[in-house]
N, C-alpha and C. Protein backbone atom coordinates (compact mmCIF):
# COMPACT_ATOMS: atom_id res chain seq x y z
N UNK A 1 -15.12 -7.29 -5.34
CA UNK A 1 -14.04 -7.45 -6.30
C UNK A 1 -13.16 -8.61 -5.87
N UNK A 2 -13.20 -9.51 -7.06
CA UNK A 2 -11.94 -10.60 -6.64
C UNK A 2 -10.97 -11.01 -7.42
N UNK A 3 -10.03 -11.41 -7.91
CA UNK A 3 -9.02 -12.03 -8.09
C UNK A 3 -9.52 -13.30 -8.57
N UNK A 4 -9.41 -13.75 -10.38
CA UNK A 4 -9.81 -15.19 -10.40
C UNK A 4 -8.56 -15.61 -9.94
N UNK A 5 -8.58 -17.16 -10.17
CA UNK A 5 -7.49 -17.68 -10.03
C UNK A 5 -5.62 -17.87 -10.81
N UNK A 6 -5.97 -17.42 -12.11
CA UNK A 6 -5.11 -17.02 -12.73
C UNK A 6 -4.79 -15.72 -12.01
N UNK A 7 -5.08 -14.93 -12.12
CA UNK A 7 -5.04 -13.66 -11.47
C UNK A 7 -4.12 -13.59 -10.30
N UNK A 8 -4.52 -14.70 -9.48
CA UNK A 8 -3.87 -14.86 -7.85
C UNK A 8 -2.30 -15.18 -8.14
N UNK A 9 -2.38 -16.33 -9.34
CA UNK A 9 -1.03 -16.95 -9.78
C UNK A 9 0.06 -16.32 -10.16
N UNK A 10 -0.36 -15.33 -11.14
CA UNK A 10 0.16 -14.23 -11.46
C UNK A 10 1.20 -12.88 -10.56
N UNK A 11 -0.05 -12.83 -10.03
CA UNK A 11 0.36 -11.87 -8.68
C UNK A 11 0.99 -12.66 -7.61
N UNK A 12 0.77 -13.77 -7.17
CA UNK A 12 1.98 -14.20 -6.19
C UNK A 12 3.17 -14.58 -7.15
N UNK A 13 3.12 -14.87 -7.76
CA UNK A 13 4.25 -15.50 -8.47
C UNK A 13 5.43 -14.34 -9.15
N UNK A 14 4.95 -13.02 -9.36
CA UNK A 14 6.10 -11.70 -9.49
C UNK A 14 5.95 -11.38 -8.41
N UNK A 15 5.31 -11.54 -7.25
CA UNK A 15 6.02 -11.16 -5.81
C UNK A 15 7.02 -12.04 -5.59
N UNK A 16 7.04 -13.05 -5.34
CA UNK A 16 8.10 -13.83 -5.38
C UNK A 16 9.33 -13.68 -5.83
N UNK A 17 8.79 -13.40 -7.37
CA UNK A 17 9.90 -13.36 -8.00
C UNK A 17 11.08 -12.13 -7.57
N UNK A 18 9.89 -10.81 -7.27
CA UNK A 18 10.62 -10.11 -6.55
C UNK A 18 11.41 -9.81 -5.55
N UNK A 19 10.40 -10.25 -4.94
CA UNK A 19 11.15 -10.79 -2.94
C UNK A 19 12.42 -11.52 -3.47
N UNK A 20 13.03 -12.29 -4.78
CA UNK A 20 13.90 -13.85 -4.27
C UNK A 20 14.91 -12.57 -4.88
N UNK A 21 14.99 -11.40 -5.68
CA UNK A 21 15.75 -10.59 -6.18
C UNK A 21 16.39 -8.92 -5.34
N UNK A 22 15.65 -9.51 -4.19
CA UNK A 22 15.79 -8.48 -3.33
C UNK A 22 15.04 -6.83 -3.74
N UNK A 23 14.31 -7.01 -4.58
CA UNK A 23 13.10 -5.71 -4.98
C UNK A 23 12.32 -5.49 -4.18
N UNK A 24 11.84 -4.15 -3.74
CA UNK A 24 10.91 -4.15 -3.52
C UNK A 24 9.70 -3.86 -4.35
N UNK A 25 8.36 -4.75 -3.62
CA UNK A 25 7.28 -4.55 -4.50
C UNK A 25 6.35 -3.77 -4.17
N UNK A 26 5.85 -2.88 -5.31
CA UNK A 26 4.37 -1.99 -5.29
C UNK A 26 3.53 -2.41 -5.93
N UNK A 27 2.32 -2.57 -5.44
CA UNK A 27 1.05 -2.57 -6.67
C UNK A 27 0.02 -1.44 -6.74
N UNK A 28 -0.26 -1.13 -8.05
CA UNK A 28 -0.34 0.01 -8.44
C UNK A 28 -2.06 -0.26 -8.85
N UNK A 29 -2.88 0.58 -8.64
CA UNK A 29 -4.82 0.54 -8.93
C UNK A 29 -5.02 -0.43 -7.93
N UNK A 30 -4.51 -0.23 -6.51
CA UNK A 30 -5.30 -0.84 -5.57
C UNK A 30 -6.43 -0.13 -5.30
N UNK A 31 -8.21 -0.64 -5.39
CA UNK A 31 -9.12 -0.03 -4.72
C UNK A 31 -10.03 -0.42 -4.08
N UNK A 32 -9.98 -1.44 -3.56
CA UNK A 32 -10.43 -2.62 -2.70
C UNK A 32 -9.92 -3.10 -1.53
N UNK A 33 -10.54 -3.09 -0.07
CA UNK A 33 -10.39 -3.45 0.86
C UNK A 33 -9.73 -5.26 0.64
N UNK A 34 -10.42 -5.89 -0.13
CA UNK A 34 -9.73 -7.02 -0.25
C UNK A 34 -8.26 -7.14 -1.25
N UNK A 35 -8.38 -6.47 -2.12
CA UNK A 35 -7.06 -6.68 -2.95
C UNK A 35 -5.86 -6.17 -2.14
N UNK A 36 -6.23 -5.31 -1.41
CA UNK A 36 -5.24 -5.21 -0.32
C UNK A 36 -4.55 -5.67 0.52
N UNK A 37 -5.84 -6.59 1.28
CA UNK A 37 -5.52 -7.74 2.34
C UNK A 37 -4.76 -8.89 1.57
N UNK A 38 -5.45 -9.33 -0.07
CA UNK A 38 -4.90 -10.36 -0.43
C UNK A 38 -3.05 -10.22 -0.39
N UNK A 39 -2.82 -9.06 -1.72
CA UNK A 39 -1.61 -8.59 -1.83
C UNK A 39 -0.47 -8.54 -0.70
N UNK A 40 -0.98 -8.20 0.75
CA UNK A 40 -0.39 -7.56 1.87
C UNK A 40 0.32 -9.16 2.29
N UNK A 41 -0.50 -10.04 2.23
CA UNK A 41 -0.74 -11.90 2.48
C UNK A 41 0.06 -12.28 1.81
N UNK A 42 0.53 -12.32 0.56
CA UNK A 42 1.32 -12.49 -0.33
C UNK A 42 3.03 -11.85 -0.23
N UNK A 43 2.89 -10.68 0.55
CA UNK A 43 4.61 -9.89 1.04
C UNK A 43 4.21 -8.62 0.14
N UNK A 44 3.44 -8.39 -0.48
CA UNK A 44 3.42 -7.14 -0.98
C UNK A 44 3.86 -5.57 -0.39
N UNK A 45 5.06 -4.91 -0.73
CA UNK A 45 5.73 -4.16 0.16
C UNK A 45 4.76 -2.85 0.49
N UNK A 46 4.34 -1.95 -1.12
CA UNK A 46 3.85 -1.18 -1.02
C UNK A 46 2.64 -0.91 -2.19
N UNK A 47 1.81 -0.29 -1.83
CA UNK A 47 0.89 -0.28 -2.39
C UNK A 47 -0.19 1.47 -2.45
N UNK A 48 -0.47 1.41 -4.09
CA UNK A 48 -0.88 2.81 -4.05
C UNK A 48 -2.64 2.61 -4.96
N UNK A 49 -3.24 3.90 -5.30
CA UNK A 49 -4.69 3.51 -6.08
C UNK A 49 -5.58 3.89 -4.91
N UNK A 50 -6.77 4.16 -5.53
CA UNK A 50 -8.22 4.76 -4.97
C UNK A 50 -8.40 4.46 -3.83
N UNK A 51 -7.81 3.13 -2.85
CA UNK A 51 -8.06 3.34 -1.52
C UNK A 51 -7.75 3.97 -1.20
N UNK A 52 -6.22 4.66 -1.20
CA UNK A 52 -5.37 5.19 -0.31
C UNK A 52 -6.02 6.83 -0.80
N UNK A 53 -5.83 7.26 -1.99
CA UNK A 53 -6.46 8.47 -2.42
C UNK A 53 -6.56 8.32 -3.59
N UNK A 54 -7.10 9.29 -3.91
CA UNK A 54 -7.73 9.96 -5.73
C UNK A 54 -6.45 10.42 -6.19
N UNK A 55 -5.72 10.71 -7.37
CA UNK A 55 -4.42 11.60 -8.01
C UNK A 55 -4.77 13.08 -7.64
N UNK A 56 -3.73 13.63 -6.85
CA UNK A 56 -3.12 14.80 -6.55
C UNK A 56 -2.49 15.67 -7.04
N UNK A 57 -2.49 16.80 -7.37
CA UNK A 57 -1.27 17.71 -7.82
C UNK A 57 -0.58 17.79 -6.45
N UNK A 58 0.41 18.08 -6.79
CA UNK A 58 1.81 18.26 -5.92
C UNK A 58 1.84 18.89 -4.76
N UNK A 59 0.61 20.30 -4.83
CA UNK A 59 0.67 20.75 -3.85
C UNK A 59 -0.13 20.18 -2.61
N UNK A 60 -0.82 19.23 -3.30
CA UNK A 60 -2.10 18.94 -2.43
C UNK A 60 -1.45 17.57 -1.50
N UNK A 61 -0.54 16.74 -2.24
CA UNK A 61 0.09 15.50 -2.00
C UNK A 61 1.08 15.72 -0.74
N UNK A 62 1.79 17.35 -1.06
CA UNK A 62 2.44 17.91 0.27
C UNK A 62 1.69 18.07 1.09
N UNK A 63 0.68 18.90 1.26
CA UNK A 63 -0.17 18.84 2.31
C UNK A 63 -0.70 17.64 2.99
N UNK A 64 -1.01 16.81 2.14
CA UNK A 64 -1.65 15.68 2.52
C UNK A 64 -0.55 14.73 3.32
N UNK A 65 0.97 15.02 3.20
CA UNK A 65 1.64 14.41 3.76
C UNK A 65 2.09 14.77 5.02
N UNK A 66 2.31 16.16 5.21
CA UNK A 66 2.59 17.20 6.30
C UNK A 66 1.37 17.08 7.22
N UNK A 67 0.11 16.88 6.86
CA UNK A 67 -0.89 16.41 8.00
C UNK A 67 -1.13 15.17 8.12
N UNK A 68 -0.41 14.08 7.30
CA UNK A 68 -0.19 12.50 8.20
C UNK A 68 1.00 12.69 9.09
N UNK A 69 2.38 13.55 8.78
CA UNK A 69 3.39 13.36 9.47
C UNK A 69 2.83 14.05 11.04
N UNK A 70 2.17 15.41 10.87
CA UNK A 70 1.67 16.12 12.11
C UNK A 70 0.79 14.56 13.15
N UNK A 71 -0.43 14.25 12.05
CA UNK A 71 -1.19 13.43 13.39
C UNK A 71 -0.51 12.08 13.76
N UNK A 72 0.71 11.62 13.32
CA UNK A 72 1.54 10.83 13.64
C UNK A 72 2.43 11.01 14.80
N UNK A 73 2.81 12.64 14.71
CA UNK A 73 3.48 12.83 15.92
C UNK A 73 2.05 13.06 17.47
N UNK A 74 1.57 13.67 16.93
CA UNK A 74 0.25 13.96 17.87
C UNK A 74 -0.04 12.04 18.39
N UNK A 75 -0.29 11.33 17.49
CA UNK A 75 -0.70 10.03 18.71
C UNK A 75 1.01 9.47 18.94
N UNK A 76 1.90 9.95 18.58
CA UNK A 76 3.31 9.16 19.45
C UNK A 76 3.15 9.74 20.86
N UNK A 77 3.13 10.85 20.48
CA UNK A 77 2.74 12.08 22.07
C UNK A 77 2.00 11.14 23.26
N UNK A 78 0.82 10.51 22.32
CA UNK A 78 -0.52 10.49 23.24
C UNK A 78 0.37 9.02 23.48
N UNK A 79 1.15 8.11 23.13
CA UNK A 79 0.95 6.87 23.42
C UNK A 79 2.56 6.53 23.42
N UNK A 80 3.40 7.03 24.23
CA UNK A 80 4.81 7.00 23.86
C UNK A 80 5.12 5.67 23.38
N UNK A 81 4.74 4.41 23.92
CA UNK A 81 4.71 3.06 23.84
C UNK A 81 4.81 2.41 22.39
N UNK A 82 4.56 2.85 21.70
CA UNK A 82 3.90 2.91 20.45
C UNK A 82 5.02 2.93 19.42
């Protein structure tokens, strides 16, 4: 999956616009290892869509958050440095 070149123009150019307004930016149907990297290259703040996960109900999105916050503390543990 790529990005023509209009495409690229587009997308850097409302990051920008955002960044110069003090917004922060999300992009939304990220599902590509590269649209990621591109976006991230560009200042892209945050970013959601099929990489990160599939749509959740509520309860599942809690869970899913309560066991990133758990194995987050588990490797601070392992690596205080960090």
């Amino acid at each position: 999956m790529t990005f023509d070149q209009n495409a690229k123009t587009v997308i850097t150019t409302i990051i920008s616009m955002a960044r110069s307004l003090g917004n922060v930016t999300t992009a939304e149907g990220v599902e590509y290892e590269e649209q990621k990297e591109f976006l991230s290259a560009q200042g892209c703040e945050q970013m959601q869509g099929y990489l990160y996960s599939k749509p959740l109900k509520q309860d599942q999105l809690e869970d899913l958050l309560k066991k990133e916050k758990n194995d987050k503390r588990l490797q601070e543990k392992r690596n205080p440095f960090s």
